[in-house]
N, C-alpha and C. Protein backbone atom coordinates (compact mmCIF):
# COMPACT_ATOMS: atom_id res chain seq x y z
N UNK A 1 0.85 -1.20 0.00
CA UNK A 1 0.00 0.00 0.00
C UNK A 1 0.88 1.24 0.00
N UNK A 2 0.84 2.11 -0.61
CA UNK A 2 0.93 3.47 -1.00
C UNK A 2 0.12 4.11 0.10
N UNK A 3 1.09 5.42 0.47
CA UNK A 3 0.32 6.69 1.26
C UNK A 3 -0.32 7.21 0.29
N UNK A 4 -1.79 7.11 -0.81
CA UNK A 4 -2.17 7.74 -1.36
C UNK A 4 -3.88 8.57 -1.50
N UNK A 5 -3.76 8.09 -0.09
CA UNK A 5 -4.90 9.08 0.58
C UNK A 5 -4.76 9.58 1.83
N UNK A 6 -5.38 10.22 1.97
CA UNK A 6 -5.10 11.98 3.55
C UNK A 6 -5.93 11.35 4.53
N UNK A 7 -5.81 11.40 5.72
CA UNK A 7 -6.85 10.43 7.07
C UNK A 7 -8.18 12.08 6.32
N UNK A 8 -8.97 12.06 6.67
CA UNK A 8 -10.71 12.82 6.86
C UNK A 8 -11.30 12.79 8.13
N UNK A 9 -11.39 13.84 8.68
CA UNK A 9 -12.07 13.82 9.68
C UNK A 9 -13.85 13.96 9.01
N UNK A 10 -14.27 13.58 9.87
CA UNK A 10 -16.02 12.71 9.71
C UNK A 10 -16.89 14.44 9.73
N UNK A 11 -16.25 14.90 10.44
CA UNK A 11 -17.08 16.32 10.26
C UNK A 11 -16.02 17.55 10.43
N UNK A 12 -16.48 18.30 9.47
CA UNK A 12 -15.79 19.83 9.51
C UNK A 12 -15.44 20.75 10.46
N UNK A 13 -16.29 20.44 11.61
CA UNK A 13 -16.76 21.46 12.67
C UNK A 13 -17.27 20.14 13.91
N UNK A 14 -16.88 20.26 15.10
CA UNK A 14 -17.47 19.76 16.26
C UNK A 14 -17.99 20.81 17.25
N UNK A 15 -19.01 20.90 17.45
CA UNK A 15 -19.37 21.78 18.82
C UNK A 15 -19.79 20.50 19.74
N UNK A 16 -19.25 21.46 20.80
CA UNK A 16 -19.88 20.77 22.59
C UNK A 16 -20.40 21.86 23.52
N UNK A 17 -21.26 21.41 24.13
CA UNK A 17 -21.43 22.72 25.15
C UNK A 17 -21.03 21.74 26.63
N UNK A 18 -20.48 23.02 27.66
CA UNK A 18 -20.04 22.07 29.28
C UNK A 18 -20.47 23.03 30.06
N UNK A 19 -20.56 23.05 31.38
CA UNK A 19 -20.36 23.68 32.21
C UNK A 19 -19.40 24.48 32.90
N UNK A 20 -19.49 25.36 33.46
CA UNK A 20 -18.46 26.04 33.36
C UNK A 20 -17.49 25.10 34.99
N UNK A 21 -18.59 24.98 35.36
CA UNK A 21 -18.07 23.84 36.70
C UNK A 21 -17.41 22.88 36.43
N UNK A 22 -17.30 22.47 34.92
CA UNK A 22 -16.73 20.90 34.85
C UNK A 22 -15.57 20.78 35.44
N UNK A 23 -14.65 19.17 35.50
CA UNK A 23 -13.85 18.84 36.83
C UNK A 23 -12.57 18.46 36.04
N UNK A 24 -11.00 19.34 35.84
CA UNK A 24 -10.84 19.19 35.01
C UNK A 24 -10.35 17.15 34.79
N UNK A 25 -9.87 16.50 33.35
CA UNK A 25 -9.87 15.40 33.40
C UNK A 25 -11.40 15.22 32.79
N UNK A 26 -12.28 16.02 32.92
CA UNK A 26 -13.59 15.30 31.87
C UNK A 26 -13.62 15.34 30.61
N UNK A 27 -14.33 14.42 30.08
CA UNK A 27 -14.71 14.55 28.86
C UNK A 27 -15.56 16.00 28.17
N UNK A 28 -14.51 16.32 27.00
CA UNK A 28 -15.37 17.50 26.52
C UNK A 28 -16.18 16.77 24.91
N UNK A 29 -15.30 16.68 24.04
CA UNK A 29 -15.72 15.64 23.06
C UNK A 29 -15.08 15.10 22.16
N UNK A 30 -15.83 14.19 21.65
CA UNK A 30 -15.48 13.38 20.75
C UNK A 30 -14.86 13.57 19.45
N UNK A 31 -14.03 13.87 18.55
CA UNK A 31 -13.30 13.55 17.12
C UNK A 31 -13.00 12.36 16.41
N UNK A 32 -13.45 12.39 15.50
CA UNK A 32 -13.03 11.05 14.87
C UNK A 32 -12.58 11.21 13.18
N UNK A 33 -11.84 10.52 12.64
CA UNK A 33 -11.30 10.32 11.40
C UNK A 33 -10.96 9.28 10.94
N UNK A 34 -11.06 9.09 10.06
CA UNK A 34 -10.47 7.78 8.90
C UNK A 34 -9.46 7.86 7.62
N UNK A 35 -9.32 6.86 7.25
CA UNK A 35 -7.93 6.66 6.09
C UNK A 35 -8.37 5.97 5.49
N UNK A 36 -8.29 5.66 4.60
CA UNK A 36 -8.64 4.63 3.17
C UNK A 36 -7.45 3.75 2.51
N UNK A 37 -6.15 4.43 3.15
CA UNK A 37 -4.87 3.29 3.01
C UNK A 37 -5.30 2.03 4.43
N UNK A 38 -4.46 1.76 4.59
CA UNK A 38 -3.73 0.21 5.23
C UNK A 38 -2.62 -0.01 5.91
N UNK A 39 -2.53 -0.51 7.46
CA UNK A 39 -0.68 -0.32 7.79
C UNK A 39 -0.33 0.89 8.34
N UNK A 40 0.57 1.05 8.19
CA UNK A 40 1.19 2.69 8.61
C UNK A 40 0.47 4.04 8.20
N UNK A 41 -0.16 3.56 6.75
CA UNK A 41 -0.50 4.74 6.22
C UNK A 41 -1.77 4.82 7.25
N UNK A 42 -2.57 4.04 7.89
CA UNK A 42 -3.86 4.72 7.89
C UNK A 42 -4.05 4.59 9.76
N UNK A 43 -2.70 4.67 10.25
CA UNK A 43 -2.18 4.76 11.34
C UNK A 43 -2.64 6.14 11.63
N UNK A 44 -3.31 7.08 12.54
CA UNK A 44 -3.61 8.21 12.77
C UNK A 44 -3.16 8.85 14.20
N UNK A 45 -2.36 10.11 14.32
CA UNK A 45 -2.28 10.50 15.20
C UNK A 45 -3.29 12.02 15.41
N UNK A 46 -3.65 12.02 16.24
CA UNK A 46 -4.17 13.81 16.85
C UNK A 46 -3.18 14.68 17.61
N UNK A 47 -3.74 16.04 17.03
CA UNK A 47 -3.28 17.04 17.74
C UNK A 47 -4.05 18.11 18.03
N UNK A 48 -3.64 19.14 18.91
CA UNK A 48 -4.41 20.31 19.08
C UNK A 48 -4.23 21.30 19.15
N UNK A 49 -4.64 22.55 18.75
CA UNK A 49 -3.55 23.51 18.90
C UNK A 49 -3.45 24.27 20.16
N UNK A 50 -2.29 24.86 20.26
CA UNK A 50 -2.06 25.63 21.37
C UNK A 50 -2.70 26.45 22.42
N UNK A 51 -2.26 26.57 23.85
CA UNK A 51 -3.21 28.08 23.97
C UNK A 51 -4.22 27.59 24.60
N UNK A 52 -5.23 26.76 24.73
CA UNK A 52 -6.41 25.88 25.02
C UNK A 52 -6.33 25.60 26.36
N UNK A 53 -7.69 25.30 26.95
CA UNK A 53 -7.60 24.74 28.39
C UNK A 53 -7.96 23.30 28.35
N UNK A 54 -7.54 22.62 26.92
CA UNK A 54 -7.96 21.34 26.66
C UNK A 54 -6.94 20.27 26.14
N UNK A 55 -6.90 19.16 26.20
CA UNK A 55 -5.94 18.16 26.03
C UNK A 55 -6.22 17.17 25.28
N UNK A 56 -5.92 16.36 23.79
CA UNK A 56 -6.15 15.37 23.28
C UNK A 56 -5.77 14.56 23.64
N UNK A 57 -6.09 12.97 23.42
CA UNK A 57 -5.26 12.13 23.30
C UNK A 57 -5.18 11.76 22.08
N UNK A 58 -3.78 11.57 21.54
CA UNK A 58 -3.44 11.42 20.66
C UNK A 58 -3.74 10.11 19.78
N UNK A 59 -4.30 9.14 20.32
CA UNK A 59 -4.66 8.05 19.43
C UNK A 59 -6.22 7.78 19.25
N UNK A 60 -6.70 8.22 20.39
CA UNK A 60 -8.33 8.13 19.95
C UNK A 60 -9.14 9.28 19.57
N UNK A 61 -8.10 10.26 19.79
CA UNK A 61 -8.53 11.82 19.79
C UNK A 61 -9.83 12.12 20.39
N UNK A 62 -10.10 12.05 21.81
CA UNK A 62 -10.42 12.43 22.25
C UNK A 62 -10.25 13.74 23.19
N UNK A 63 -11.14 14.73 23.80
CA UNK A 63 -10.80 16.13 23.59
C UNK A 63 -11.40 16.05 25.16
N UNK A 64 -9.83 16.44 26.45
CA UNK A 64 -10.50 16.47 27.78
C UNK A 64 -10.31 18.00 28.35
N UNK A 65 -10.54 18.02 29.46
CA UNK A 65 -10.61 19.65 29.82
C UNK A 65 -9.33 19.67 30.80
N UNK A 66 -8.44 20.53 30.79
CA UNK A 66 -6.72 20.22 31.34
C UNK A 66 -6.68 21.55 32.04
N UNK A 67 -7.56 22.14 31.93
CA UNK A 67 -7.60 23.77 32.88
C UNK A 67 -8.94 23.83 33.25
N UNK A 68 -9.10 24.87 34.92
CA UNK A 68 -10.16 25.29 35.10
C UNK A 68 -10.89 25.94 34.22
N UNK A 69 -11.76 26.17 34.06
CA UNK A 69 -12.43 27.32 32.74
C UNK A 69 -13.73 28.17 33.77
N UNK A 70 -13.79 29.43 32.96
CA UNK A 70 -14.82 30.69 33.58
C UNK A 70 -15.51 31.17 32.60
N UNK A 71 -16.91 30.73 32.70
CA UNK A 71 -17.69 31.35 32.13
C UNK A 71 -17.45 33.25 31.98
N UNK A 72 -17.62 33.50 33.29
CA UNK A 72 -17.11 34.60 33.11
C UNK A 72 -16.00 35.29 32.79
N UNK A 73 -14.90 35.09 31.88
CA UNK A 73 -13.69 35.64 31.55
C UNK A 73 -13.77 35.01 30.06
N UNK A 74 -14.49 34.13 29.98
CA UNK A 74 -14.13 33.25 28.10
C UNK A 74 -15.76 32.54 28.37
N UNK A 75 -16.40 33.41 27.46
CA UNK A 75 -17.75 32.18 26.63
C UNK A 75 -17.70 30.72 26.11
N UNK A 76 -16.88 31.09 25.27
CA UNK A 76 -16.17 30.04 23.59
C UNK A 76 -15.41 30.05 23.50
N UNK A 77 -14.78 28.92 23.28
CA UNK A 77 -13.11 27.93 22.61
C UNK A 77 -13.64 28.27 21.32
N UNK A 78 -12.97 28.06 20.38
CA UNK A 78 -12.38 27.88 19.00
C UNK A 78 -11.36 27.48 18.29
N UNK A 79 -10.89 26.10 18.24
CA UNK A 79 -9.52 25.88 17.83
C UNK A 79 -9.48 24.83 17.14
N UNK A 80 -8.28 24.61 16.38
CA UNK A 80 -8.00 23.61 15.46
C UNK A 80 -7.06 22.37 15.81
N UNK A 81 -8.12 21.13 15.70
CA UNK A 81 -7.47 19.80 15.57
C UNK A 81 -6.73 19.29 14.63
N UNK A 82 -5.73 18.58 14.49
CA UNK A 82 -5.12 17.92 13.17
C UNK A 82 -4.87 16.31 13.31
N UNK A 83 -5.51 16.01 12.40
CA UNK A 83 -4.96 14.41 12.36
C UNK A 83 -4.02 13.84 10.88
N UNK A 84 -2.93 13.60 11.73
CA UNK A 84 -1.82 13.34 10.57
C UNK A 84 -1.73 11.24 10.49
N UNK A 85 -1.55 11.10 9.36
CA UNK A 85 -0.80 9.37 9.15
C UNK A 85 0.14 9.35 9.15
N UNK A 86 0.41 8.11 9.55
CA UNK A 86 1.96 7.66 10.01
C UNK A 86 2.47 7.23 8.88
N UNK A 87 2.09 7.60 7.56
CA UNK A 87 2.77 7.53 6.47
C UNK A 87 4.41 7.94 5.89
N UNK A 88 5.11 7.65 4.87
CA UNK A 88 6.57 7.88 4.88
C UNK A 88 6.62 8.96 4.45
N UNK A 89 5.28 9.48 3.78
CA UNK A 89 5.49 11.32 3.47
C UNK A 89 3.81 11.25 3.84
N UNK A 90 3.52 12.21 5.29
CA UNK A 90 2.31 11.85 5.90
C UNK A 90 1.04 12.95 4.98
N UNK A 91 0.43 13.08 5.58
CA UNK A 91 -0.61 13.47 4.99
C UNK A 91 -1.76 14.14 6.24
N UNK A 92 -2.49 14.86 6.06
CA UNK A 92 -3.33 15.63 7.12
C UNK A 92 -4.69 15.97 6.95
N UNK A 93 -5.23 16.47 8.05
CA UNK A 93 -5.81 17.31 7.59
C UNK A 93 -6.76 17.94 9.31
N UNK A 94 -7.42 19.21 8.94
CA UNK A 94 -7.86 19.55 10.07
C UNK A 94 -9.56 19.91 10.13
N UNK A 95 -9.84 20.44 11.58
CA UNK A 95 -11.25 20.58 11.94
C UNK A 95 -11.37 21.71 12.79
N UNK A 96 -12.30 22.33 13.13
CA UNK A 96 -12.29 23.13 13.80
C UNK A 96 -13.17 22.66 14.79
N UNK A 97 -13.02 23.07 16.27
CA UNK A 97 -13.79 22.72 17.42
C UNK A 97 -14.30 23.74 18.56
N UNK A 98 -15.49 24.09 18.71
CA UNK A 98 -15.90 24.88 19.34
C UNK A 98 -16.39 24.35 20.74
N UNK A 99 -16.15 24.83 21.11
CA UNK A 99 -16.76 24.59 22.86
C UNK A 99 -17.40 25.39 23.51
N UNK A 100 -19.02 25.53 23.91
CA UNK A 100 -19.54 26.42 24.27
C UNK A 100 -19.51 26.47 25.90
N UNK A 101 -19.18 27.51 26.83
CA UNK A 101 -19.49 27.24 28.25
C UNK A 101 -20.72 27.44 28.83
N UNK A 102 -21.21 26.78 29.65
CA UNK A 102 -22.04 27.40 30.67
C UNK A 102 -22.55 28.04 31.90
N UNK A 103 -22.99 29.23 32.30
CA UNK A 103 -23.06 29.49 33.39
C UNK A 103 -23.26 28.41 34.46
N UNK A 104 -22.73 29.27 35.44
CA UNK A 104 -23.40 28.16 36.85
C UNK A 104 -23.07 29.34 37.80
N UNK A 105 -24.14 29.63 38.66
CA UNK A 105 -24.34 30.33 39.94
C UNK A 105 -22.88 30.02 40.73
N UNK A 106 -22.11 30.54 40.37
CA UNK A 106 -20.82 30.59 41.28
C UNK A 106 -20.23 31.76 41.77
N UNK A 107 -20.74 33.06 41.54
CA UNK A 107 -20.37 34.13 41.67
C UNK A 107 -21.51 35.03 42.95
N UNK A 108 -20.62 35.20 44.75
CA UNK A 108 -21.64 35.80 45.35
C UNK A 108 -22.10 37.24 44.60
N UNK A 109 -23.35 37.67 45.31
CA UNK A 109 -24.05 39.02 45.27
C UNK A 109 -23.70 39.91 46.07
N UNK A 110 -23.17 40.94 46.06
CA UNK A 110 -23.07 42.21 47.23
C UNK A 110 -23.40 43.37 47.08
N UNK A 111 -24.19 43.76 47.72
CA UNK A 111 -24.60 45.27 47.57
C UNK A 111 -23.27 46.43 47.24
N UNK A 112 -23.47 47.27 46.94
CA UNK A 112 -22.70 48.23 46.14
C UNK A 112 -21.77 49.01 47.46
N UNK A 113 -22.89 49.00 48.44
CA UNK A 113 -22.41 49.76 49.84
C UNK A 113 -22.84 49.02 50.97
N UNK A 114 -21.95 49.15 52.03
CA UNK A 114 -22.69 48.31 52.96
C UNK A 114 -24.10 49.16 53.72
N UNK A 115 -23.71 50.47 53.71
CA UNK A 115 -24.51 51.25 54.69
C UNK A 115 -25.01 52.35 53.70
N UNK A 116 -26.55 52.89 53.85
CA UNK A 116 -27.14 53.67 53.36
C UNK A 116 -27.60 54.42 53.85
N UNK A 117 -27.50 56.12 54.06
CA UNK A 117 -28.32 57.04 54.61
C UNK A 117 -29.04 57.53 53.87
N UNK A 118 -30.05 57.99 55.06
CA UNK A 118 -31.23 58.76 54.22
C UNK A 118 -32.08 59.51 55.16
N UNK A 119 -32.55 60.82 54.82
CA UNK A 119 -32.55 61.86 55.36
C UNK A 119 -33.91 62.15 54.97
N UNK A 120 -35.12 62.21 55.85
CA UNK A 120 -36.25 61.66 55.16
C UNK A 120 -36.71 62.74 56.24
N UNK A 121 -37.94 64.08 55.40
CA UNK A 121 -38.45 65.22 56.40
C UNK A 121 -40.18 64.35 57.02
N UNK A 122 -40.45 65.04 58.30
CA UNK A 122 -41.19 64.51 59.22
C UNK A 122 -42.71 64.69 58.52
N UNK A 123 -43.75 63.62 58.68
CA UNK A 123 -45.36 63.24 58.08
C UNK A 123 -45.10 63.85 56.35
N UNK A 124 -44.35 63.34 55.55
CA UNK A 124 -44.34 63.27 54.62
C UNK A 124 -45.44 62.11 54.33
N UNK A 125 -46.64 62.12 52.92
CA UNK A 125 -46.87 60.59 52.94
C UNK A 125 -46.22 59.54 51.91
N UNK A 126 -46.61 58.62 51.96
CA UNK A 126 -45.87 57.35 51.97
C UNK A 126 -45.13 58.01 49.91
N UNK A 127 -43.84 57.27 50.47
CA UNK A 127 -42.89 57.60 49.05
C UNK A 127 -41.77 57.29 48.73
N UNK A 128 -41.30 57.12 47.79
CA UNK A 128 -39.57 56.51 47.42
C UNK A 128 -38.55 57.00 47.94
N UNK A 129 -37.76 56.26 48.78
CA UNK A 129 -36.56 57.35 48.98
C UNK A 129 -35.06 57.15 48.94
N UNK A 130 -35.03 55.42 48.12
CA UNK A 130 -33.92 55.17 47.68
C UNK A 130 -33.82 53.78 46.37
N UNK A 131 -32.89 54.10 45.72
CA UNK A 131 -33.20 52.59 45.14
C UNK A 131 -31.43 51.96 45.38
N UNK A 132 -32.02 50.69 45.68
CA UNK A 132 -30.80 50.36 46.23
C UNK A 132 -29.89 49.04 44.59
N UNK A 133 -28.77 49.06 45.21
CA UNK A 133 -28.39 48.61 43.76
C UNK A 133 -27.37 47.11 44.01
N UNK A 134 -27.03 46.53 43.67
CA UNK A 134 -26.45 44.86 43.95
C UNK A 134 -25.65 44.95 42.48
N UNK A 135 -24.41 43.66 42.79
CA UNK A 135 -23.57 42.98 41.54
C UNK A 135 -23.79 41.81 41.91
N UNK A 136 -23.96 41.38 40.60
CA UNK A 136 -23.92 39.79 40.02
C UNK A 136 -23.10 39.45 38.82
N UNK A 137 -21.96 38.94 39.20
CA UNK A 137 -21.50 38.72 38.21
C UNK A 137 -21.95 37.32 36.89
N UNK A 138 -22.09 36.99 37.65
CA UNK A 138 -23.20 35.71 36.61
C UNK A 138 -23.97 36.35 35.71
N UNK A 139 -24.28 35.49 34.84
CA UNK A 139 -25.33 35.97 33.73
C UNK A 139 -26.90 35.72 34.18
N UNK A 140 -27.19 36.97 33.52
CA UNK A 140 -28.35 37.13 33.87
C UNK A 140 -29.60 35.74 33.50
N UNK A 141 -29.29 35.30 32.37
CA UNK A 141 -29.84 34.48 32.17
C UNK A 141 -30.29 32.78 33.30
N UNK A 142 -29.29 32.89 34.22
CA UNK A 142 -29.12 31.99 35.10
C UNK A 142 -29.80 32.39 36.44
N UNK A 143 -29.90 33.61 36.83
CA UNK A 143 -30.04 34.01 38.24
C UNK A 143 -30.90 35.43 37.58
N UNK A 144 -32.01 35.59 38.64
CA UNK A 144 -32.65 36.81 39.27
C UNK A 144 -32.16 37.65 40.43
N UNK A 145 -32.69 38.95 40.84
CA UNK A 145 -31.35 39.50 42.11
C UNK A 145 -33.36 40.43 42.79
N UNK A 146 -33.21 39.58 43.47
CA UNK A 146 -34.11 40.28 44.66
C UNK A 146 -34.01 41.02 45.77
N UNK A 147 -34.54 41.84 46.28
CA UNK A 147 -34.22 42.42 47.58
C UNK A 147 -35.63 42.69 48.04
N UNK A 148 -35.26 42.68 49.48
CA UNK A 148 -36.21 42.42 50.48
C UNK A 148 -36.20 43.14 52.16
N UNK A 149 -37.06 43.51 52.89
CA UNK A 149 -36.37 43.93 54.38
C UNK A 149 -36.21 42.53 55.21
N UNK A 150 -34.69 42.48 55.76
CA UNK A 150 -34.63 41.84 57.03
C UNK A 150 -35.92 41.55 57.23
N UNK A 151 -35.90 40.38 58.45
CA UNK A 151 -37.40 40.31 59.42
C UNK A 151 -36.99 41.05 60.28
N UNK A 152 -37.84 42.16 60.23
CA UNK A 152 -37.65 42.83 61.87
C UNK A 152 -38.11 42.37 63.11
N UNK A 153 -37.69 42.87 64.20
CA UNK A 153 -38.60 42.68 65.03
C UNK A 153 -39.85 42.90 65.19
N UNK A 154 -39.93 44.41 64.86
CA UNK A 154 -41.04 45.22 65.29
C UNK A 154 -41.41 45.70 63.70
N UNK A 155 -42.93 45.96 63.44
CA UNK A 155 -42.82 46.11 62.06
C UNK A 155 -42.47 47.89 62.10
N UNK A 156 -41.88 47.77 60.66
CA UNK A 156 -41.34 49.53 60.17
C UNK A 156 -42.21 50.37 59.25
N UNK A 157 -42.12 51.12 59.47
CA UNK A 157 -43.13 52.03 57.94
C UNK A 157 -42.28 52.32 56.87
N UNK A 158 -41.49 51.41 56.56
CA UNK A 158 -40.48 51.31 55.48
C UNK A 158 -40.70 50.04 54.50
N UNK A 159 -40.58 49.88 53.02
CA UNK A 159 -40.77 48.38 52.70
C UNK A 159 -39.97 48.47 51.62
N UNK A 160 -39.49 47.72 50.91
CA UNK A 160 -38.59 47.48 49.91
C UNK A 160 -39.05 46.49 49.11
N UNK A 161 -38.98 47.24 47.42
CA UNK A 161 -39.62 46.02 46.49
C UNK A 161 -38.63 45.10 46.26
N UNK A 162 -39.40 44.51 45.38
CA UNK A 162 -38.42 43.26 45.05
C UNK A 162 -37.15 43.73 43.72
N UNK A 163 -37.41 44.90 43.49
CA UNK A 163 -36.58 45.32 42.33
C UNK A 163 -35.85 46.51 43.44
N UNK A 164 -35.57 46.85 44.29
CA UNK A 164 -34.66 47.65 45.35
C UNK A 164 -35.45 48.81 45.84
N UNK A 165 -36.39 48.93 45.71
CA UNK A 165 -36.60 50.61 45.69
C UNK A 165 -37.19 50.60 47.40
N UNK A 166 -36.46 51.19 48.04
CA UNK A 166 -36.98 51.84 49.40
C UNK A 166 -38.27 52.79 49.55
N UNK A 167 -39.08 52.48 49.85
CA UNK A 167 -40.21 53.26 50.65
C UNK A 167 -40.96 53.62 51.73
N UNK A 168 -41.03 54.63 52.15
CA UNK A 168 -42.05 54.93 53.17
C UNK A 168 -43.34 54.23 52.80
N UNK A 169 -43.86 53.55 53.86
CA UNK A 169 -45.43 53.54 53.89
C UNK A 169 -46.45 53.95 54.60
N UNK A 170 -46.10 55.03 55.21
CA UNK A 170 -46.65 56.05 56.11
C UNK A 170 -46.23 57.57 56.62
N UNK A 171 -46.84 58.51 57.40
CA UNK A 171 -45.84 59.29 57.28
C UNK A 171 -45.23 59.18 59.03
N UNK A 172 -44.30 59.99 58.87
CA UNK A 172 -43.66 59.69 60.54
C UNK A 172 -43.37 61.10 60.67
N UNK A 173 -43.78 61.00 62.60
CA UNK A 173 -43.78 61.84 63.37
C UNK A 173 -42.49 62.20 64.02
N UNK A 174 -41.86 63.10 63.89
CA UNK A 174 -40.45 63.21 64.30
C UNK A 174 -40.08 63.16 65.56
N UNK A 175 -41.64 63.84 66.55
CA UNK A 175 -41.19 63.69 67.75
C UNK A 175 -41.51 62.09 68.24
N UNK A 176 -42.13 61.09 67.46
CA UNK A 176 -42.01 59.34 68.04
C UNK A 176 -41.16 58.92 67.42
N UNK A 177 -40.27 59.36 66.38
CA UNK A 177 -39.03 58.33 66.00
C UNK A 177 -38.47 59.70 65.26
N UNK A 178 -37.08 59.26 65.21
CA UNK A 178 -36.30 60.69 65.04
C UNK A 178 -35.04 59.61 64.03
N UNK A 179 -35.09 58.49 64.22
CA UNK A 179 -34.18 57.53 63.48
C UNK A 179 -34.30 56.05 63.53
N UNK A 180 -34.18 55.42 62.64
CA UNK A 180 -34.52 53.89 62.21
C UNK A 180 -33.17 53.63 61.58
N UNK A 181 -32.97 52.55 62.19
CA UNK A 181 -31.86 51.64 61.89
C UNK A 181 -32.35 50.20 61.40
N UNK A 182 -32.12 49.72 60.22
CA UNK A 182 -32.73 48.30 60.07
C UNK A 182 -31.90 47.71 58.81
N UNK A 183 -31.99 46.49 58.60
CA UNK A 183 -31.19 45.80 58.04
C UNK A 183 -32.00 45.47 56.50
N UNK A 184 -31.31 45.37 55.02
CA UNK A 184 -31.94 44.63 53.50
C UNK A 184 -31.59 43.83 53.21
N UNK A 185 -31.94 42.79 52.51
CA UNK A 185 -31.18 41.82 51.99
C UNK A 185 -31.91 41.53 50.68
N UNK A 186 -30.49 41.39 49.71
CA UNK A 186 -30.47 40.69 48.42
C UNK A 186 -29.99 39.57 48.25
N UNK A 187 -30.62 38.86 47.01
CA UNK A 187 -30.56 37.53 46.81
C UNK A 187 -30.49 37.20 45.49
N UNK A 188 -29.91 35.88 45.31
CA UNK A 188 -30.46 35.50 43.73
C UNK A 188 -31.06 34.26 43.91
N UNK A 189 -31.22 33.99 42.44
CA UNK A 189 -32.56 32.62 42.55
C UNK A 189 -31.67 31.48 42.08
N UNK A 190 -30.00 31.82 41.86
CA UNK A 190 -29.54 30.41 41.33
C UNK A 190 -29.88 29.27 42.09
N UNK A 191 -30.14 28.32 40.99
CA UNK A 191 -30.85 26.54 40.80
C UNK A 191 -30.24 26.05 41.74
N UNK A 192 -28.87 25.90 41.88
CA UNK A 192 -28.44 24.87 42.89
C UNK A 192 -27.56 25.59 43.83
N UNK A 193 -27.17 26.81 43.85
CA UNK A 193 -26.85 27.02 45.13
C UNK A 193 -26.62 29.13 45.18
N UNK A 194 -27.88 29.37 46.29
CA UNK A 194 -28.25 30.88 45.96
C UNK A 194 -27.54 31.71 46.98
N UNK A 195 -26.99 32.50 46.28
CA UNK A 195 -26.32 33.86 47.17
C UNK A 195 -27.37 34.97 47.99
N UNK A 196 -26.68 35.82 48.69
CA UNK A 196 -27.15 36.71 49.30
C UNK A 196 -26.12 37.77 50.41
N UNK A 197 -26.62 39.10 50.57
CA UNK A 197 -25.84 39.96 51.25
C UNK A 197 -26.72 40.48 51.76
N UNK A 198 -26.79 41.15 52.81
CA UNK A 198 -27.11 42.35 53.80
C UNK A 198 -26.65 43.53 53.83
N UNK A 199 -26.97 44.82 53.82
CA UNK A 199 -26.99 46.18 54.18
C UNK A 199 -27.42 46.63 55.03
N UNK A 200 -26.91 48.04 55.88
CA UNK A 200 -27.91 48.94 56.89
C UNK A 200 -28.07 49.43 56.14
N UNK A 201 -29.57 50.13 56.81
CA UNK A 201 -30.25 51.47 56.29
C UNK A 201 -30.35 52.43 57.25
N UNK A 202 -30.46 53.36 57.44
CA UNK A 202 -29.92 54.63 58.43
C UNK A 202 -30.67 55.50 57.51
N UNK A 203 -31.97 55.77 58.36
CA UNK A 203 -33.10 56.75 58.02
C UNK A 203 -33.36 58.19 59.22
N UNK A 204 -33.01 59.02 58.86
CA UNK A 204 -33.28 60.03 59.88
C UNK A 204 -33.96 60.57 59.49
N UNK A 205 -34.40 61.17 60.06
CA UNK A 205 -36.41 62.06 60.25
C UNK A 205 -36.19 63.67 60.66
């Protein structure tokens, strides 16, 4: 037999999608190719190119994950495989492989500030008097970001929506409360494991 055909990979393009959690040592995916010689010629090795947080093996070409990976810092891989024969003048050819990541709730929530004042004049009625603001670094698509008041002890004439916004719900008398101290908390809704932070609020009258 003659080296007189090139190994073919079976498809042009492989996509995979993973998690961004995966452990590295897993499977990302599969490549495969063929030869139409015999012997040495249709002997196939893999490669991959550089740069990657991923590792072939070279005889079954299979494609594992050899670095942590972050959704948040890199979406998508893009890189090129090659499978050469062990021919006496070899022969090639390549593929391109995409790897899509996926979020995963790994990133806590924290309010912007820990402590908030607010300077609020006496029997005003009920009205907005702050909107409060949170980071999530996760994608939005994965997680919601709620906020809420602490349980107080005692109830407050203050309430907070679920989208941040501070309000009075009554008006207050300066000479029965002159200052409120009380605690917010935000949250997200990630699936398998949900964040959250606390703030003061520091309302004077």
């Amino acid at each position: 037999d003659i080296n007189d055909n090139a190994p073919v990979f079976s498809n042009s393009v492989y996509t995979s999608s993973v998690l961004e959690s995966l452990e590295r040592g897993s499977l990302v995916v599969v490549i495969d190719a063929f030869d139409l010689d015999s012997g040495a010629n249709a002997k196939l090795n893999f490669s991959i190119q550089e740069n990657t947080p991923f590792l072939i093996n070279e005889t079954t070409g299979l494609i594992f994950l050899e670095f942590d990976i972050d959704y948040e810092t890199t979406q998508e891989y893009s890189f090129l495989v090659t499978v050469t024969d062990q021919g006496e003048t070899s022969m090639s050819d390549t593929a391109q492989v995409i790897v899509s990541l996926l979020d995963v709730n790994d990133n806590p929530i924290s309010f912007n500030q820990t402590v908030f004042n607010v300077t609020l004049d006496e029997n005003l009625p009920p009205s907005n008097l702050l909107q409060l603001f949170a980071a999530d670094n996760d994608s939005a698509q994965i997680t919601n970001i709620f906020f809420s008041l602490s349980t107080p002890l005692d109830p407050l004439p203050f309430n907070v929506t679920p989208v941040g916004t501070l309000m009075s719900t009554q008006p207050i008398d300066y000479e029965m409360n002159l200052f409120f101290s009380f605690q917010v908390v935000v949250y997200d809704d990630g699936a398998f494991h949900g964040f959250f932070d606390t703030a003061t609020i520091n309302v004077h009258i």
